[in-house]
PDB file of N, CA and C in Angstrom:
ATOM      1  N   UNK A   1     122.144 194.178  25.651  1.00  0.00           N
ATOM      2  CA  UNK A   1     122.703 193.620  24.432  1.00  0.00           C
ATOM      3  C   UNK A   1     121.604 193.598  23.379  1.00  0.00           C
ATOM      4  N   UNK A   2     122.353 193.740  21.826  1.00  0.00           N
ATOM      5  CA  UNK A   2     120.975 194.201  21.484  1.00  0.00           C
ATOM      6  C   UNK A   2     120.333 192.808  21.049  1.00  0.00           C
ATOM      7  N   UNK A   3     119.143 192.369  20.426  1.00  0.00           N
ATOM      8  CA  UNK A   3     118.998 191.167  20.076  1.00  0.00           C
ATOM      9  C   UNK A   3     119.330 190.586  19.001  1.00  0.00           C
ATOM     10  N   UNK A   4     119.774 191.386  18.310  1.00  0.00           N
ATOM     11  CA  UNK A   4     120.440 191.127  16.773  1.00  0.00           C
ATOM     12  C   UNK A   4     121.627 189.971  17.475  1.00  0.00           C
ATOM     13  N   UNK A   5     122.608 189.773  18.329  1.00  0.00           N
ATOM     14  CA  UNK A   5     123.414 189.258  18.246  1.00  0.00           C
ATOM     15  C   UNK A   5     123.069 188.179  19.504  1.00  0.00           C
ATOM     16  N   UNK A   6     123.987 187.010  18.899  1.00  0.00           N
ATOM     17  CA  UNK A   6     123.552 185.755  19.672  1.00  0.00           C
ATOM     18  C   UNK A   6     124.684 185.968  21.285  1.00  0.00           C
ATOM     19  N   UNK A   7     125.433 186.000  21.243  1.00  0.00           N
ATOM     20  CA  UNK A   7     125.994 186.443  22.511  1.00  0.00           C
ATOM     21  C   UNK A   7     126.915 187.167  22.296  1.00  0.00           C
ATOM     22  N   UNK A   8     127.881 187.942  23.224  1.00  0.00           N
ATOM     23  CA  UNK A   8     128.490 188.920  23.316  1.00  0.00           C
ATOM     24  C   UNK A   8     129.880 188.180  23.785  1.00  0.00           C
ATOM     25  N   UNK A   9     131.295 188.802  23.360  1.00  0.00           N
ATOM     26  CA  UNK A   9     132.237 188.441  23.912  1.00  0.00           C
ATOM     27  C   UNK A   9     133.014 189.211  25.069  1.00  0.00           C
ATOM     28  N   UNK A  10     134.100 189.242  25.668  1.00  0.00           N
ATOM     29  CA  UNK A  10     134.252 190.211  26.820  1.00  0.00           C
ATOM     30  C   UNK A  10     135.612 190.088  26.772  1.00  0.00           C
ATOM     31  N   UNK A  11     136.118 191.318  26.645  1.00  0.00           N
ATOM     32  CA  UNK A  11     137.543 191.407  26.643  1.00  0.00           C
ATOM     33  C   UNK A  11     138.519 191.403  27.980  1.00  0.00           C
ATOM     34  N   UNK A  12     139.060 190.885  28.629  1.00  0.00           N
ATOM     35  CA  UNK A  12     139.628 190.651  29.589  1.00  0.00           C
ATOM     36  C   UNK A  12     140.656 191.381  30.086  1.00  0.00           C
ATOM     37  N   UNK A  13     140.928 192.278  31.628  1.00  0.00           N
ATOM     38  CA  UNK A  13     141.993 192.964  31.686  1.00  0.00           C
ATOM     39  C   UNK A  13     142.483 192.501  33.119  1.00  0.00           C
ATOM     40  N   UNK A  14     143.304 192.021  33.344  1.00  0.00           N
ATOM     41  CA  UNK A  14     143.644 191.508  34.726  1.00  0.00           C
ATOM     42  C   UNK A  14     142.211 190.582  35.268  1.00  0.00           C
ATOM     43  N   UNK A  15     142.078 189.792  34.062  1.00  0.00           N
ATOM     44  CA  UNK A  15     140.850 188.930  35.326  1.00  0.00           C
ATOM     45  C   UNK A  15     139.703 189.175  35.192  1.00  0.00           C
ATOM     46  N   UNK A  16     138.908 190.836  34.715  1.00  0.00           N
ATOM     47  CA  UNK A  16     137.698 191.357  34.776  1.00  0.00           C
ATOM     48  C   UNK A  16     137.701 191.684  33.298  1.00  0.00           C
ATOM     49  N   UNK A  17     136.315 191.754  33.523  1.00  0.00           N
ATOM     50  CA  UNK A  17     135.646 192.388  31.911  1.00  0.00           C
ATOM     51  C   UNK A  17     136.375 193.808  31.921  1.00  0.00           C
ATOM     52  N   UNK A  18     136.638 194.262  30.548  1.00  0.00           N
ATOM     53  CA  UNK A  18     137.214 195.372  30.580  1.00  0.00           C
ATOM     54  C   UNK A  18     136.135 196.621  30.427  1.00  0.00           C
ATOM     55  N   UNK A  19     136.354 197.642  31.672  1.00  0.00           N
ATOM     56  CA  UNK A  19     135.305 198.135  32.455  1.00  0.00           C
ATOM     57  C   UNK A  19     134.252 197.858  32.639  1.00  0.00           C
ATOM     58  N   UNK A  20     133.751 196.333  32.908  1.00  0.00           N
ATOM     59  CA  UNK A  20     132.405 195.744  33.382  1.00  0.00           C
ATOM     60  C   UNK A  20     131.697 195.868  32.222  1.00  0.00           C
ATOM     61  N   UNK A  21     132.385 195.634  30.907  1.00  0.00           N
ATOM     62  CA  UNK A  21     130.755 196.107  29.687  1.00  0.00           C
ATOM     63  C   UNK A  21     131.545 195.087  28.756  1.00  0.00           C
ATOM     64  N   UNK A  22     130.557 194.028  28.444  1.00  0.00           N
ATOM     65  CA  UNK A  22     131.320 192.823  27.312  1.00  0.00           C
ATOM     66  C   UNK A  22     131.735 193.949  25.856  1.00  0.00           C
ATOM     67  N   UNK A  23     132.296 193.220  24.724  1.00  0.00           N
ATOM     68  CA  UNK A  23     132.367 193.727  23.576  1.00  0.00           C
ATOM     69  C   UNK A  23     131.245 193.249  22.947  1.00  0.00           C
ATOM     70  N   UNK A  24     130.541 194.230  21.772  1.00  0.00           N
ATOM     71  CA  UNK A  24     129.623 193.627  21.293  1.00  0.00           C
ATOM     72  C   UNK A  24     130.450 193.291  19.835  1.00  0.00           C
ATOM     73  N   UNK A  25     130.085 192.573  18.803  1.00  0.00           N
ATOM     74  CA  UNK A  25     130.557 192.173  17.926  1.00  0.00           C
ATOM     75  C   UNK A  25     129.488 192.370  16.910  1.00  0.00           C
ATOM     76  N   UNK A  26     129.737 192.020  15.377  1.00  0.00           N
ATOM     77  CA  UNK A  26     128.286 192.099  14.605  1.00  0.00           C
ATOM     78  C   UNK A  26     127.855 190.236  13.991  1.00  0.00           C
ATOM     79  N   UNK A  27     126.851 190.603  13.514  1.00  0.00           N
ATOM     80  CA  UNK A  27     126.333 189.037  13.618  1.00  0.00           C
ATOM     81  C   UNK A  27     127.757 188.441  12.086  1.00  0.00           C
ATOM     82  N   UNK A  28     128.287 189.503  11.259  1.00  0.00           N
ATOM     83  CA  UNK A  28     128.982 188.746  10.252  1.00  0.00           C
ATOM     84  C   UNK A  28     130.672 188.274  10.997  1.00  0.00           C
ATOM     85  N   UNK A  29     130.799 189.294  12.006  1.00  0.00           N
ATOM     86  CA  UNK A  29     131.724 188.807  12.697  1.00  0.00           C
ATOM     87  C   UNK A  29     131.773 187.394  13.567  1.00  0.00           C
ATOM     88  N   UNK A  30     130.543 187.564  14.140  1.00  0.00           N
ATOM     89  CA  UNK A  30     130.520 186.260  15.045  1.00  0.00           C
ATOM     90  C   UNK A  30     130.378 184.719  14.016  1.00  0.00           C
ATOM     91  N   UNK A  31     129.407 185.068  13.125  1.00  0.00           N
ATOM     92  CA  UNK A  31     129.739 183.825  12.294  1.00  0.00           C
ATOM     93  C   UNK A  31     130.811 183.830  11.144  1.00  0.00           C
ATOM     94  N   UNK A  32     131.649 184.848  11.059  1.00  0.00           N
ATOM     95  CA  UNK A  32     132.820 184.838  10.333  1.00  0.00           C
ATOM     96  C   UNK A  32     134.166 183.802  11.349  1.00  0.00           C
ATOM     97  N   UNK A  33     134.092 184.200  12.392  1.00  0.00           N
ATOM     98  CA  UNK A  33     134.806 183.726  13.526  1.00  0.00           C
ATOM     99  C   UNK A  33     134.453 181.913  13.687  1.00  0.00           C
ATOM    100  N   UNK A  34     133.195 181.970  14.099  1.00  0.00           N
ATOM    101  CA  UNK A  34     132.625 180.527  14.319  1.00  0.00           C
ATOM    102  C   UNK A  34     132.817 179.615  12.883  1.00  0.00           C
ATOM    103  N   UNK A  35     133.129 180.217  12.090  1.00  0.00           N
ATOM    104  CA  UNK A  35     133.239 179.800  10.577  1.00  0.00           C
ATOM    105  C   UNK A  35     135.071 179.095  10.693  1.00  0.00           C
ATOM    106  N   UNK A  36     135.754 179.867  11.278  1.00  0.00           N
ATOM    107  CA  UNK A  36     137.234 179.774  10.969  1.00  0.00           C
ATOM    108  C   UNK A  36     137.575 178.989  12.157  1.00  0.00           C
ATOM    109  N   UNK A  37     136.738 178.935  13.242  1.00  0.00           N
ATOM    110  CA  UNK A  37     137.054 177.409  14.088  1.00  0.00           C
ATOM    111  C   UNK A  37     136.732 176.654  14.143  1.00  0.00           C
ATOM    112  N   UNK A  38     135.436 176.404  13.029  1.00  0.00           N
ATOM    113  CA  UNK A  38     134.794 175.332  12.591  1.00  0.00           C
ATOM    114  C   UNK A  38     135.853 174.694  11.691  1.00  0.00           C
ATOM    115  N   UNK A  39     136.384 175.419  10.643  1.00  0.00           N
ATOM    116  CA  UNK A  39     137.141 175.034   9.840  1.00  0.00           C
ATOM    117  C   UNK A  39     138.816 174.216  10.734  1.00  0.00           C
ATOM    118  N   UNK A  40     139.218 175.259  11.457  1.00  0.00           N
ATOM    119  CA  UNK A  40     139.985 174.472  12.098  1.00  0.00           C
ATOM    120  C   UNK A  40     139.572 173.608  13.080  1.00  0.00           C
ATOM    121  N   UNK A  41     138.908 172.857  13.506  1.00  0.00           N
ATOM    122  CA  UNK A  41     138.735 171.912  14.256  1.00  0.00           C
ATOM    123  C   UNK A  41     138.664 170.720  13.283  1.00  0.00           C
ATOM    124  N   UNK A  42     138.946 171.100  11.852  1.00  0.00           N
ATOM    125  CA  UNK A  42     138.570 169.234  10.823  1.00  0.00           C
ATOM    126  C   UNK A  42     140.014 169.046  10.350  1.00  0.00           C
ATOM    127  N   UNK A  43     140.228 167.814  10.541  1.00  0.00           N
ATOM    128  CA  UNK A  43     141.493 166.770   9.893  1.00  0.00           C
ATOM    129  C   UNK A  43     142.424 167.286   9.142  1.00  0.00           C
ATOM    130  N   UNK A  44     143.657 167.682   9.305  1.00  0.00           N
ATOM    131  CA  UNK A  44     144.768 168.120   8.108  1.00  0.00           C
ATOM    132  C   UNK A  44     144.123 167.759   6.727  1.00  0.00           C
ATOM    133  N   UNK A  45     143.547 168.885   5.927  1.00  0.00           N
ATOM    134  CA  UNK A  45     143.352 168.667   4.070  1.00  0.00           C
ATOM    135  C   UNK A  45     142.052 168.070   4.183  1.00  0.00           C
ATOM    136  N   UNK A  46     141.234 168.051   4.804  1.00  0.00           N
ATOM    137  CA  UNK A  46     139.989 167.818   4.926  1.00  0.00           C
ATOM    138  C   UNK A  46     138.840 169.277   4.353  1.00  0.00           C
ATOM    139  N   UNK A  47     138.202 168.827   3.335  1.00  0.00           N
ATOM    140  CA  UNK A  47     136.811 169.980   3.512  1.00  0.00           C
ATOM    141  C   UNK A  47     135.438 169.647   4.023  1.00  0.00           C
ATOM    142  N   UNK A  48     135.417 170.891   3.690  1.00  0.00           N
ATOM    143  CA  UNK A  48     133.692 170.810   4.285  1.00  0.00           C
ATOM    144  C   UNK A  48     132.642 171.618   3.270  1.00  0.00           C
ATOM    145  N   UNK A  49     131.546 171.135   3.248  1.00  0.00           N
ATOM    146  CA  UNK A  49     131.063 172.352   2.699  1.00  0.00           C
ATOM    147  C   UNK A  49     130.269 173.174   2.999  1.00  0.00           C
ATOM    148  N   UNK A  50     129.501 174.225   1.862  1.00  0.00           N
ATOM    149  CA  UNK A  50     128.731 175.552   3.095  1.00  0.00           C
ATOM    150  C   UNK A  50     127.594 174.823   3.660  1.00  0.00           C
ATOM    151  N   UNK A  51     126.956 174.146   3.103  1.00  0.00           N
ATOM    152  CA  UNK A  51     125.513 173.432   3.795  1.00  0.00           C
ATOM    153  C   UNK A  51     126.455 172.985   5.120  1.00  0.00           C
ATOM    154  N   UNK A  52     127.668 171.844   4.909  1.00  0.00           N
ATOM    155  CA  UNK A  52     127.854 171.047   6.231  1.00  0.00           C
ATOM    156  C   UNK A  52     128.178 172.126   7.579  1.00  0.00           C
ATOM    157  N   UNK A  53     129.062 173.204   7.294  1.00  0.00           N
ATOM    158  CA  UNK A  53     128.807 174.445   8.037  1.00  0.00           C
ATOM    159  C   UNK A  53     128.131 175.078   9.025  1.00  0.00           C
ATOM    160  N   UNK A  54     126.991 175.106   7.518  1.00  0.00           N
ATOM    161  CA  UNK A  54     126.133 175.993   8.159  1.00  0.00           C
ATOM    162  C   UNK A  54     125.348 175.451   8.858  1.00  0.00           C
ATOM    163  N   UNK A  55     124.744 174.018   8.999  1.00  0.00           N
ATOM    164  CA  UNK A  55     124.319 172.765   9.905  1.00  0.00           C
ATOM    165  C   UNK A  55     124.683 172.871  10.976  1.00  0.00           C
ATOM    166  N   UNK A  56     125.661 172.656  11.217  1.00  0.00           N
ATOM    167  CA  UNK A  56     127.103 172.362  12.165  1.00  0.00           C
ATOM    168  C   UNK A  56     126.895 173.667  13.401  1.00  0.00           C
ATOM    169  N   UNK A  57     127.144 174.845  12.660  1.00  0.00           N
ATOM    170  CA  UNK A  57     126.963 176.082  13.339  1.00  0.00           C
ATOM    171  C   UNK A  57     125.755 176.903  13.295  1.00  0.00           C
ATOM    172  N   UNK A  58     124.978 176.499  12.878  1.00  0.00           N
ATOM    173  CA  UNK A  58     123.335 177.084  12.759  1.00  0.00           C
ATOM    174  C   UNK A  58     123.456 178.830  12.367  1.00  0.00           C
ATOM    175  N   UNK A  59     124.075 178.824  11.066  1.00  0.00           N
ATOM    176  CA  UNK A  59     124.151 179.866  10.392  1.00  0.00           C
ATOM    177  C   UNK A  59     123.239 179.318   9.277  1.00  0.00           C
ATOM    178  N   UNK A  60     122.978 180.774   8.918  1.00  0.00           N
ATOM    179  CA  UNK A  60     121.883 180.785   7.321  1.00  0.00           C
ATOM    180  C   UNK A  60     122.852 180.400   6.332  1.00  0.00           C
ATOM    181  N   UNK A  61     122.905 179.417   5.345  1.00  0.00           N
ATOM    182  CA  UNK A  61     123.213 179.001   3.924  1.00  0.00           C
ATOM    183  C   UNK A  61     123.551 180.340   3.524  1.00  0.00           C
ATOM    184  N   UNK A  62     123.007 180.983   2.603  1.00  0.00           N
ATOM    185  CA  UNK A  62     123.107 182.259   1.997  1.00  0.00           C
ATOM    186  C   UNK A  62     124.217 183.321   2.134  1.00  0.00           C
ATOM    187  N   UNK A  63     123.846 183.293   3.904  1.00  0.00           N
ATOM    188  CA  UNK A  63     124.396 184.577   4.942  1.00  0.00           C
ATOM    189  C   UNK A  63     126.147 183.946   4.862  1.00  0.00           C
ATOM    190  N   UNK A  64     126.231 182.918   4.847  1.00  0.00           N
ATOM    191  CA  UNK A  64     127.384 182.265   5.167  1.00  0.00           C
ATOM    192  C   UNK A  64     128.293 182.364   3.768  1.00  0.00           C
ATOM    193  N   UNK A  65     127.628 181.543   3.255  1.00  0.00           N
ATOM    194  CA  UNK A  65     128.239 181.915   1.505  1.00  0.00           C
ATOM    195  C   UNK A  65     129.115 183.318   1.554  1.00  0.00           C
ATOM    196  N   UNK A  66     128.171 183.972   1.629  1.00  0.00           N
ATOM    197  CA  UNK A  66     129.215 185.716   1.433  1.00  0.00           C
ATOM    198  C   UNK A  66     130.002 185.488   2.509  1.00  0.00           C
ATOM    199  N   UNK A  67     129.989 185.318   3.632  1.00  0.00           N
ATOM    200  CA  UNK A  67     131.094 185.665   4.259  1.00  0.00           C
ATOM    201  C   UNK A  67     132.482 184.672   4.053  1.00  0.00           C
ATOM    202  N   UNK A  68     131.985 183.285   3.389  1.00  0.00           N
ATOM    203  CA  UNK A  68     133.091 182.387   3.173  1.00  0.00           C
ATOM    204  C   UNK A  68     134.140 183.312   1.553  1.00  0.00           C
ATOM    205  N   UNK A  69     133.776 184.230   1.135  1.00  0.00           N
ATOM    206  CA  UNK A  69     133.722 184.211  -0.219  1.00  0.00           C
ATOM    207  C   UNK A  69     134.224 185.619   0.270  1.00  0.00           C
ATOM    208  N   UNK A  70     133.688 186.382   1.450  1.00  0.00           N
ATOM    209  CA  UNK A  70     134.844 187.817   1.614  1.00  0.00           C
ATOM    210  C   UNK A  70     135.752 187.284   2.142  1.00  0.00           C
ATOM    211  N   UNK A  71     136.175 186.242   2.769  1.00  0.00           N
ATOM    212  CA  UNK A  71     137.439 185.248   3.932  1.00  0.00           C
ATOM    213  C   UNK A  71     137.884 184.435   2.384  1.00  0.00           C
ATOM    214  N   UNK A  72     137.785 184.176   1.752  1.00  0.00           N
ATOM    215  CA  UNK A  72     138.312 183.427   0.624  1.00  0.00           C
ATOM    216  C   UNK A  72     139.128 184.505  -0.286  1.00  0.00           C
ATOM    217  N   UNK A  73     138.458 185.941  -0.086  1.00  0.00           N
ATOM    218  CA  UNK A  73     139.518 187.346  -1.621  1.00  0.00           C
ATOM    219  C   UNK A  73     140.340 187.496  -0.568  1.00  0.00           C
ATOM    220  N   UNK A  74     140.251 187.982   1.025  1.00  0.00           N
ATOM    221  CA  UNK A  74     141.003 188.144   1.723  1.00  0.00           C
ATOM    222  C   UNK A  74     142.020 187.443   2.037  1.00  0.00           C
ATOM    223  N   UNK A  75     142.134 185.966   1.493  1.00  0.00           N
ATOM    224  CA  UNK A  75     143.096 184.737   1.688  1.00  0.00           C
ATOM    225  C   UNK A  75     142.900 184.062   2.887  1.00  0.00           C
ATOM    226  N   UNK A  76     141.976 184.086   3.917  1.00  0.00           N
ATOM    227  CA  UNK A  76     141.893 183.288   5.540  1.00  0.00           C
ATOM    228  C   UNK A  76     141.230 181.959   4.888  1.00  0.00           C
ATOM    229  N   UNK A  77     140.786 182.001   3.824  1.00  0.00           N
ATOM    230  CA  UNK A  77     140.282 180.357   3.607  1.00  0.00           C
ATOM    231  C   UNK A  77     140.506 179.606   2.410  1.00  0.00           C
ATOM    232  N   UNK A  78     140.187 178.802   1.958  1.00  0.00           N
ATOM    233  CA  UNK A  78     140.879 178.354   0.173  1.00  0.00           C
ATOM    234  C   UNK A  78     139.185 177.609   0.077  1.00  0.00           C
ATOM    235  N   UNK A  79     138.772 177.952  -1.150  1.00  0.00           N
ATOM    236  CA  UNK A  79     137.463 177.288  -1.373  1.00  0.00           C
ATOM    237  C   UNK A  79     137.876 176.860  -3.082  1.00  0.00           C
ATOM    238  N   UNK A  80     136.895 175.806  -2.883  1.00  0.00           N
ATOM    239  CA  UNK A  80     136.837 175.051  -4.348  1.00  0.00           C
ATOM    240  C   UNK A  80     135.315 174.817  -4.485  1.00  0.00           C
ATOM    241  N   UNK A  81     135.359 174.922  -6.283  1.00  0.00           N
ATOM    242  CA  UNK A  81     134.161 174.558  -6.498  1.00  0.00           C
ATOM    243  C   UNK A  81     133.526 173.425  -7.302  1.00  0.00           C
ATOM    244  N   UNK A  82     132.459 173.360  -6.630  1.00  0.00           N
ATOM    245  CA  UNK A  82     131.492 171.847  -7.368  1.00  0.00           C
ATOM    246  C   UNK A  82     131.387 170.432  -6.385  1.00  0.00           C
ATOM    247  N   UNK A  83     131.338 169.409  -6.678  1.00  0.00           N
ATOM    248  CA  UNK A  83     130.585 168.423  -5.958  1.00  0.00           C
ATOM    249  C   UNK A  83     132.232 168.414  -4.763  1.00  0.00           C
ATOM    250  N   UNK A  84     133.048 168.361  -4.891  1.00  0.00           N
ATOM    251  CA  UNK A  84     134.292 168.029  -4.202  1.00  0.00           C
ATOM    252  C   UNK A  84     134.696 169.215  -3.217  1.00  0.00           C
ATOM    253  N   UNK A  85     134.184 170.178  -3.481  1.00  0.00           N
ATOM    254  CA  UNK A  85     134.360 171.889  -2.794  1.00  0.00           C
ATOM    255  C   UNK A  85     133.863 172.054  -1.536  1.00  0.00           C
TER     256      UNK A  85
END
């Protein structure tokens, strides 16, 4: 696995890894993902913001931003801005 990525996921076919080799994923995927069950795991109409996030899930500030903001044109998230966002 290469070291760029924090762990690997494994696609499942009757029980086993599908042909014994996990999936690798890329690092914007894995914290695009960890991003959208972070989000769903908080309170009906509740936010959060990118610092509390990126804390939370030990993603880079920065790195995270863009990906909340390609998941926000795509419609998977609703973001607001300023002290309440």
């Amino acid at each position: 696995m290469p070291a760029s990525l924090p762990f690997c996921w494994s696609i499942f076919a009757g029980g086993r890894p599908a042909k014994g080799r996990p999936m690798e994923i890329s690092r914007r995927t894995d914290y695009g993902v960890r991003l959208i069950l972070d989000l769903a795991g908080l309170p009906d109409g509740a936010r959060s913001s990118t610092h509390e996030i990126a804390e939370r899930q030990n993603i880079p500030a920065p790195f995270l931003a863009k990906i909340i903001s390609q998941l926000s044109l795509s419609g998977l998230v609703n973001t607001h801005r300023g002290a309440g966002g």
